[in-house]
Protein backbone atom coordinates (compact mmCIF):
# COMPACT_ATOMS: atom_id res chain seq x y z
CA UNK A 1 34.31 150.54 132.60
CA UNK A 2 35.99 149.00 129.56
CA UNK A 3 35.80 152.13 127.78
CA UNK A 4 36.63 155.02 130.39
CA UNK A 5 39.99 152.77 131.29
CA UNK A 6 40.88 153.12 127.46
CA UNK A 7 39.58 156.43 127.04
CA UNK A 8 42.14 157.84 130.19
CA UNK A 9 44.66 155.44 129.16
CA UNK A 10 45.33 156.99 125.59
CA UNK A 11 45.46 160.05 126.96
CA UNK A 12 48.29 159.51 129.67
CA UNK A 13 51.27 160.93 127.56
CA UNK A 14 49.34 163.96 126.63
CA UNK A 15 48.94 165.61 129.73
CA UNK A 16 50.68 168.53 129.47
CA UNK A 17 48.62 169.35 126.12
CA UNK A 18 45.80 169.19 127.97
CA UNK A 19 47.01 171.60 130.66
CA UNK A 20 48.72 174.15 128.47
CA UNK A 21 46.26 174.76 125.57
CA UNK A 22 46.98 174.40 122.17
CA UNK A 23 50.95 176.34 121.77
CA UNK A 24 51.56 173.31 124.47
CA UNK A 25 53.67 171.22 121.80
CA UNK A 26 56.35 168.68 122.94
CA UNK A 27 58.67 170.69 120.55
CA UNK A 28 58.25 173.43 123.02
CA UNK A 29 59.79 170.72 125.44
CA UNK A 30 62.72 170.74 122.99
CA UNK A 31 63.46 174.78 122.39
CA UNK A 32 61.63 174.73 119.01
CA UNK A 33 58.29 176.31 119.08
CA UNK A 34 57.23 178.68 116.89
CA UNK A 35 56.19 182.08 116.96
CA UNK A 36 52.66 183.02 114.89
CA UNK A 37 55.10 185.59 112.63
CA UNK A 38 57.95 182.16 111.61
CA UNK A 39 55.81 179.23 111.28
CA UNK A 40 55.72 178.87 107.46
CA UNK A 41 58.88 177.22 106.70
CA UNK A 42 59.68 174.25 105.56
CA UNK A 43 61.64 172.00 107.88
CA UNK A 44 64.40 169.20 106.57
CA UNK A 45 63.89 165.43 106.13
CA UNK A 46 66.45 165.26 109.03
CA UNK A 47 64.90 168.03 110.94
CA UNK A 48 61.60 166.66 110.31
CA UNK A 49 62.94 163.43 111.94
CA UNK A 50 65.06 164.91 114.80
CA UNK A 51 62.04 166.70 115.61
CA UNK A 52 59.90 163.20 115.88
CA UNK A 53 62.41 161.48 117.50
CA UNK A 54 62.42 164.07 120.30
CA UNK A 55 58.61 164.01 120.53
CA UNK A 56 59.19 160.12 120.97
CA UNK A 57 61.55 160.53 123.94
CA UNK A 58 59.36 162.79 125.57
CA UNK A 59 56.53 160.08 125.34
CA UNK A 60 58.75 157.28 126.35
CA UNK A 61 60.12 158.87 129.62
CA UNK A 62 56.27 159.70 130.43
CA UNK A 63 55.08 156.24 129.86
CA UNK A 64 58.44 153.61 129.33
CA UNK A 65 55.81 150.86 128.86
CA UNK A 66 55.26 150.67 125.40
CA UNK A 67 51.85 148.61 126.01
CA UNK A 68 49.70 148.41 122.91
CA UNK A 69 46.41 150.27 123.53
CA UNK A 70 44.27 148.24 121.43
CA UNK A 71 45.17 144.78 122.76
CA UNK A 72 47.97 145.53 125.72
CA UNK A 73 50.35 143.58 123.40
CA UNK A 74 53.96 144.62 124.19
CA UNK A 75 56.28 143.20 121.19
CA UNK A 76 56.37 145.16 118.26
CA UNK A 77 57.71 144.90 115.11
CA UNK A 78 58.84 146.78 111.25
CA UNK A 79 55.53 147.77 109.23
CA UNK A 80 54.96 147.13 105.74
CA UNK A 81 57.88 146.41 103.86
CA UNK A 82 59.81 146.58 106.73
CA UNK A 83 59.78 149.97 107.55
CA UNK A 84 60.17 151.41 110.99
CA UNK A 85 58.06 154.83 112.71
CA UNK A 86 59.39 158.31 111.24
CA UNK A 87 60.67 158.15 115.03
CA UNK A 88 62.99 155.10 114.55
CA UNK A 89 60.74 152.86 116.22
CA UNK A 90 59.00 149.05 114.82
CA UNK A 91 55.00 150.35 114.37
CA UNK A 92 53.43 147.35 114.28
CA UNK A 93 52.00 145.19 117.28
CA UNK A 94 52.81 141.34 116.84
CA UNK A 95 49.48 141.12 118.43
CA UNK A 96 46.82 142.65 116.74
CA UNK A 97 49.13 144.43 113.70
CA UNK A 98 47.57 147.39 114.41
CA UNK A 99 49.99 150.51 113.13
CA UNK A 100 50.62 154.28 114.35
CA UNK A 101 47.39 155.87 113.12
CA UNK A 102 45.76 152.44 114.91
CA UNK A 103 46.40 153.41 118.51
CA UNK A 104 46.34 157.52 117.19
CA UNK A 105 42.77 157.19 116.54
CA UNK A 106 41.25 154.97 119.01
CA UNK A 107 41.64 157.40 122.02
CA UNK A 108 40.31 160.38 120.25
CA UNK A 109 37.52 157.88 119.10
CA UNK A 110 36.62 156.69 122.79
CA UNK A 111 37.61 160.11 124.16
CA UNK A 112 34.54 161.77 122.05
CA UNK A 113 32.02 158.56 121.67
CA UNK A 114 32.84 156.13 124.43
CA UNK A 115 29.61 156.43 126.08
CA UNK A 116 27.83 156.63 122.95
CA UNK A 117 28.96 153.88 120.93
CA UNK A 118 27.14 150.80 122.62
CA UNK A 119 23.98 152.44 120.95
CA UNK A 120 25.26 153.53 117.71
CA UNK A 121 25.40 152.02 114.55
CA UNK A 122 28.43 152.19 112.88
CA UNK A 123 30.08 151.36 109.31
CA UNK A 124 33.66 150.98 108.97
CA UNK A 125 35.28 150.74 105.38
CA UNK A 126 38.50 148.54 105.54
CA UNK A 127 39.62 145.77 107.86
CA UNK A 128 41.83 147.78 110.36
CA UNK A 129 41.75 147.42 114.30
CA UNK A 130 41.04 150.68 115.54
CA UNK A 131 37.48 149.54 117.16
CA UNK A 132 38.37 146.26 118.02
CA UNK A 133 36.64 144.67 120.90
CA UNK A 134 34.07 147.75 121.62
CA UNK A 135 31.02 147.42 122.31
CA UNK A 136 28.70 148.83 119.63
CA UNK A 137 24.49 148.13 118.80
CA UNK A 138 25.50 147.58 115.55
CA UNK A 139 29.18 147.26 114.08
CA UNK A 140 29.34 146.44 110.08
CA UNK A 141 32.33 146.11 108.36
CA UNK A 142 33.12 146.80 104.20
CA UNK A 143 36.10 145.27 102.57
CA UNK A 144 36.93 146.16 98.98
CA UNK A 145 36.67 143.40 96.84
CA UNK A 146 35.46 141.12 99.63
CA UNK A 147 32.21 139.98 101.85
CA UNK A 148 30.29 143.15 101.47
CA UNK A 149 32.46 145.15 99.69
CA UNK A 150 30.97 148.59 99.40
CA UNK A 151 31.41 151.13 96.41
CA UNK A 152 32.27 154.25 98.11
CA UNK A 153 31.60 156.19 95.50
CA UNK A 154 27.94 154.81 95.27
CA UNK A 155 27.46 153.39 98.47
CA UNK A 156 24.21 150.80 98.17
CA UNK A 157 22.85 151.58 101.63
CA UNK A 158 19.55 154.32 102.75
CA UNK A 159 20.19 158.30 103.53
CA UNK A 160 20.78 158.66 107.56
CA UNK A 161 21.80 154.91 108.09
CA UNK A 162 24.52 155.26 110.44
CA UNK A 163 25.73 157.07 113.96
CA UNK A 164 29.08 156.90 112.49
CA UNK A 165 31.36 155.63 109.42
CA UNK A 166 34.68 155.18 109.83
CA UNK A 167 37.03 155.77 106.74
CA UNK A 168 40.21 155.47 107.64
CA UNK A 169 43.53 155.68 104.71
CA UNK A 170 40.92 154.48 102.40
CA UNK A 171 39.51 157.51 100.20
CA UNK A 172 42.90 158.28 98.02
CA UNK A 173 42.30 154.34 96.85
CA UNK A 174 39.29 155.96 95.19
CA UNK A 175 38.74 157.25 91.56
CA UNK A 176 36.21 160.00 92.48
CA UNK A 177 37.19 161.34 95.93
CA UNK A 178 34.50 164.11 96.08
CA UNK A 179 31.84 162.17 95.12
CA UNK A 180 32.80 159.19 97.74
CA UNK A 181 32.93 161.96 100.48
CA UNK A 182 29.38 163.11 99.54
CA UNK A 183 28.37 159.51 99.77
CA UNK A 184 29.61 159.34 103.22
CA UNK A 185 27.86 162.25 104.49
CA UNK A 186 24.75 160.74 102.95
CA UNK A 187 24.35 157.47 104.56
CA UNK A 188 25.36 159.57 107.74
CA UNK A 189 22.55 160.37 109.77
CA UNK A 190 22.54 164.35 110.85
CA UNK A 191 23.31 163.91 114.44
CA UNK A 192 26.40 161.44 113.17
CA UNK A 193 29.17 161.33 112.33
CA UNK A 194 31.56 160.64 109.77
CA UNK A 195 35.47 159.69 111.08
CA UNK A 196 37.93 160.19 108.58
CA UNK A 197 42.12 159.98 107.83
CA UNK A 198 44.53 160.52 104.79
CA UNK A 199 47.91 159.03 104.83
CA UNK A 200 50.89 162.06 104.45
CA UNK A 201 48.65 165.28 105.49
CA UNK A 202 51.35 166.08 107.73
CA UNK A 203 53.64 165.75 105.46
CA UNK A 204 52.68 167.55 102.14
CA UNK A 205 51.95 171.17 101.67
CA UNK A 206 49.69 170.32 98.41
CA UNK A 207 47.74 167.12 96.97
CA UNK A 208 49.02 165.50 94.14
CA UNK A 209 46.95 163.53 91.83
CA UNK A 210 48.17 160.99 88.80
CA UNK A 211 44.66 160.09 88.12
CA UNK A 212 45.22 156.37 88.57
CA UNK A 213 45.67 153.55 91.36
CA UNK A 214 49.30 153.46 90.94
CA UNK A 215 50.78 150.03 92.42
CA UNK A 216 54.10 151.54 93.30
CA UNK A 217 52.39 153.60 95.54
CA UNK A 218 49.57 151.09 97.37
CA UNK A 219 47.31 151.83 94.57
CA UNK A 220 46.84 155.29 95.43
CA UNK A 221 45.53 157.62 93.22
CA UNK A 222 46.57 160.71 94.33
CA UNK A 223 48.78 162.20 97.98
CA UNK A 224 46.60 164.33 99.83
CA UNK A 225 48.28 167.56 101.89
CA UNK A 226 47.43 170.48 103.87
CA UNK A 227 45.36 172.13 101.15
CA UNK A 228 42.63 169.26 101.47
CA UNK A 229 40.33 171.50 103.29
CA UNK A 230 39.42 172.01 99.19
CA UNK A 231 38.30 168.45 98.75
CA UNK A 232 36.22 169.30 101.20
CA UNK A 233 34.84 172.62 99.91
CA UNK A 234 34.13 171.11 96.43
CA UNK A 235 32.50 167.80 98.24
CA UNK A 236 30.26 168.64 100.72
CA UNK A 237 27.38 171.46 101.76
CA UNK A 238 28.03 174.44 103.91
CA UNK A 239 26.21 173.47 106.59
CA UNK A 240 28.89 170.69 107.14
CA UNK A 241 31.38 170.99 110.52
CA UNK A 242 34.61 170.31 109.99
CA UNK A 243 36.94 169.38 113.27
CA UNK A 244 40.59 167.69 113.21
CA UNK A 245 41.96 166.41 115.90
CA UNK A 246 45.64 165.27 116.50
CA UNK A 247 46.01 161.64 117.96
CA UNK A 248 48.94 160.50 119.96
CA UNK A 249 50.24 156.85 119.26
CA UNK A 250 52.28 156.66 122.46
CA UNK A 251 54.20 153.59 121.19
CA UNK A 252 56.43 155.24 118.67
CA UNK A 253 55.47 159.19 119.61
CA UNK A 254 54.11 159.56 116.19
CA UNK A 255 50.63 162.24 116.22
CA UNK A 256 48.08 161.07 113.31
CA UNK A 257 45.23 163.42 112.38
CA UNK A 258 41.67 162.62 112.50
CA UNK A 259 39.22 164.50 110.89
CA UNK A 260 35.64 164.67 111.89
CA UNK A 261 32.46 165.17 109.43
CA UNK A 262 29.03 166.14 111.43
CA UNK A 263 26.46 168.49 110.34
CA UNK A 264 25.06 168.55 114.37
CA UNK A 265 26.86 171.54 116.38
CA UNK A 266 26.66 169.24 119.44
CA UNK A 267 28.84 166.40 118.02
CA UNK A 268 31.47 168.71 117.23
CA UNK A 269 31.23 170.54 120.73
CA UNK A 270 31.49 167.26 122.30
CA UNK A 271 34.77 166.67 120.28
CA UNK A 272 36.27 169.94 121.67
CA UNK A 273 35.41 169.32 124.92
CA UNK A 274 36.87 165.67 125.06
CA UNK A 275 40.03 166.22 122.90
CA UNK A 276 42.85 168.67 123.52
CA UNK A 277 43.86 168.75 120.39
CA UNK A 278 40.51 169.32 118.33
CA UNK A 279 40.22 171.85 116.24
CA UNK A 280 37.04 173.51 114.68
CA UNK A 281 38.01 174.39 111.03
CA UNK A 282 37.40 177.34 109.47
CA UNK A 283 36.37 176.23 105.96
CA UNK A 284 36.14 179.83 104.46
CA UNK A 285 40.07 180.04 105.35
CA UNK A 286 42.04 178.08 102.57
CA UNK A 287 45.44 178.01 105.04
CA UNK A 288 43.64 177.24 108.05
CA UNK A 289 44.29 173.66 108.54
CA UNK A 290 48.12 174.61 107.09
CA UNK A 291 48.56 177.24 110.33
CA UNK A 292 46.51 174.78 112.64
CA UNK A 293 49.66 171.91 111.67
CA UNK A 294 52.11 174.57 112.30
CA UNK A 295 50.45 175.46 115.83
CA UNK A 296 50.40 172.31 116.52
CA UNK A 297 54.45 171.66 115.26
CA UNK A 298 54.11 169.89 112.16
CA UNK A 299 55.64 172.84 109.89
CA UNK A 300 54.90 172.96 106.31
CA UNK A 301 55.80 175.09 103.71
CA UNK A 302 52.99 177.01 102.71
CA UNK A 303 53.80 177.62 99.07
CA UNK A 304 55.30 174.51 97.48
């Protein structure tokens, strides 16, 4: 019961996405949708944040709440180093500090593997509370330089260990990003799945790599953008499904992506079935995660 109330609950402000297919943007809401023939463009820092802003109002006259869907806190506050949402808005829950990509990912997570995950084993890398409090057969947990602090790049567990691994902002911390995807996949078994985010897809047309953990920038080594459907060519076999989904954090109005690693046809059906949003990519189409963003509002220049 736990689950389904979550699972309808972070779906609430996306309603009309659901009914209206996938042109059914918010900016359509606000007079800006685009046609198929005007979508690569790049939009403004301010336009870029009018834009969000907007998508936030829409959200907060559907649901004026602002209730934490992790823990139902309802005081938030500025992120790290004190910034606020792209929308204007404090991200982080005094509660349980969970962020925008937090409550983005948890719906689409319970959405797809609600009923599923109280007999699942799962592996999450990185102390973040996106699966807080749900009920799993197994739940592990991998914290870099701490209690069972996994190499992802050479991760010291058995082929086909788990239902699913969560990665989550954690892969452009790593030297050799192909080869930790790869691992991934490996411990995954084939009817799992493998639950991954970057920071700044939306955001940036191309990656950028400097080829070391650079402090300034959270010890990153590299910005990934909408060309990262390459990472994936280069990482992983053929016979692996690709599907990103677009999560709603109905706090601030900010959408996160979440993309979704299976080699079984029937976990990606699943996904399309249970979120709106999903999308199956097509990985012989280097722009097609570029024209899915743009579909879905977040407009990027496609040669920058």
């Amino acid at each position: 019961m736990l689950v389904t109330v979550f699972a309808s609950g972070g779906f609430r402000t996306s309603k009309s996405d659901a009914e209206s297919g996938d042109q059914a943007d918010l900016l359509t809401i606000i007079g800006k949708a685009p046609s198929a023939k005007s979508i690569k463009f790049e939009m403004t820092v301010a336009e870029r944040h009018k834009t969000r802003r907007a998508r936030w109002q829409q959200v907060k006259e559907a649901d004026p709440r602002h209730i934490c869907t992790i823990c139902g806190g309802g005081a938030f506050e500025r992120g790290p180093k004190g910034r606020l949402s792209p929308t204007g808005v404090p991200p982080r829950c005094s509660k349980c500090w969970s962020l925008e990509r937090h409550r983005a990912f948890r719906p689409l997570l319970l959405a797809a593997f609600g009923r599923l995950l109280p007999s699942w084993r799962v592996l999450q890398f990185s102390k973040e509370p996106t699966l807080d409090g749900l009920l799993m057969r197994h739940f592990e947990l991998s914290v870099f330089d701490g209690e069972n602090g996994l190499d992802l790049q050479a991760i010291d567990r058995p082929d086909a260990t788990y239902d699913m691994v969560v990665c989550n902002n954690v892969i452009e911390h790593v030297r050799d990003d192909a080869k930790a995807l790869a691992e991934l996949m490996r411990i995954t078994r084939p009817g799992g799945v493998v639950a991954l985010a970057f920071p700044d897809v939306l955001n940036e047309p191309r990656t950028r790599s400097w080829g070391y953990a650079d402090p300034c920038r959270y010890g990153h080594f590299r910005v990934y953008g909408a060309d990262v459907l390459s990472l994936f060519d280069e990482a992983l076999p053929a016979d692996v499904l690709i599907v990103v989904a677009l999560g709603l954090d109905a706090t601030t109005g900010v959408e996160e992506p979440l993309f979704f690693l299976t080699r079984a046809t029937s976990i990606s059906t699943a996904i399309k079935a249970a979120i709106p949003s999903a999308h199956l990519l097509k990985r012989d189409r280097s722009s097609d995660l570029l024209d899915y963003m743009n579909r879905r509002g977040h407009l990027l220049q496609a040669h920058g």
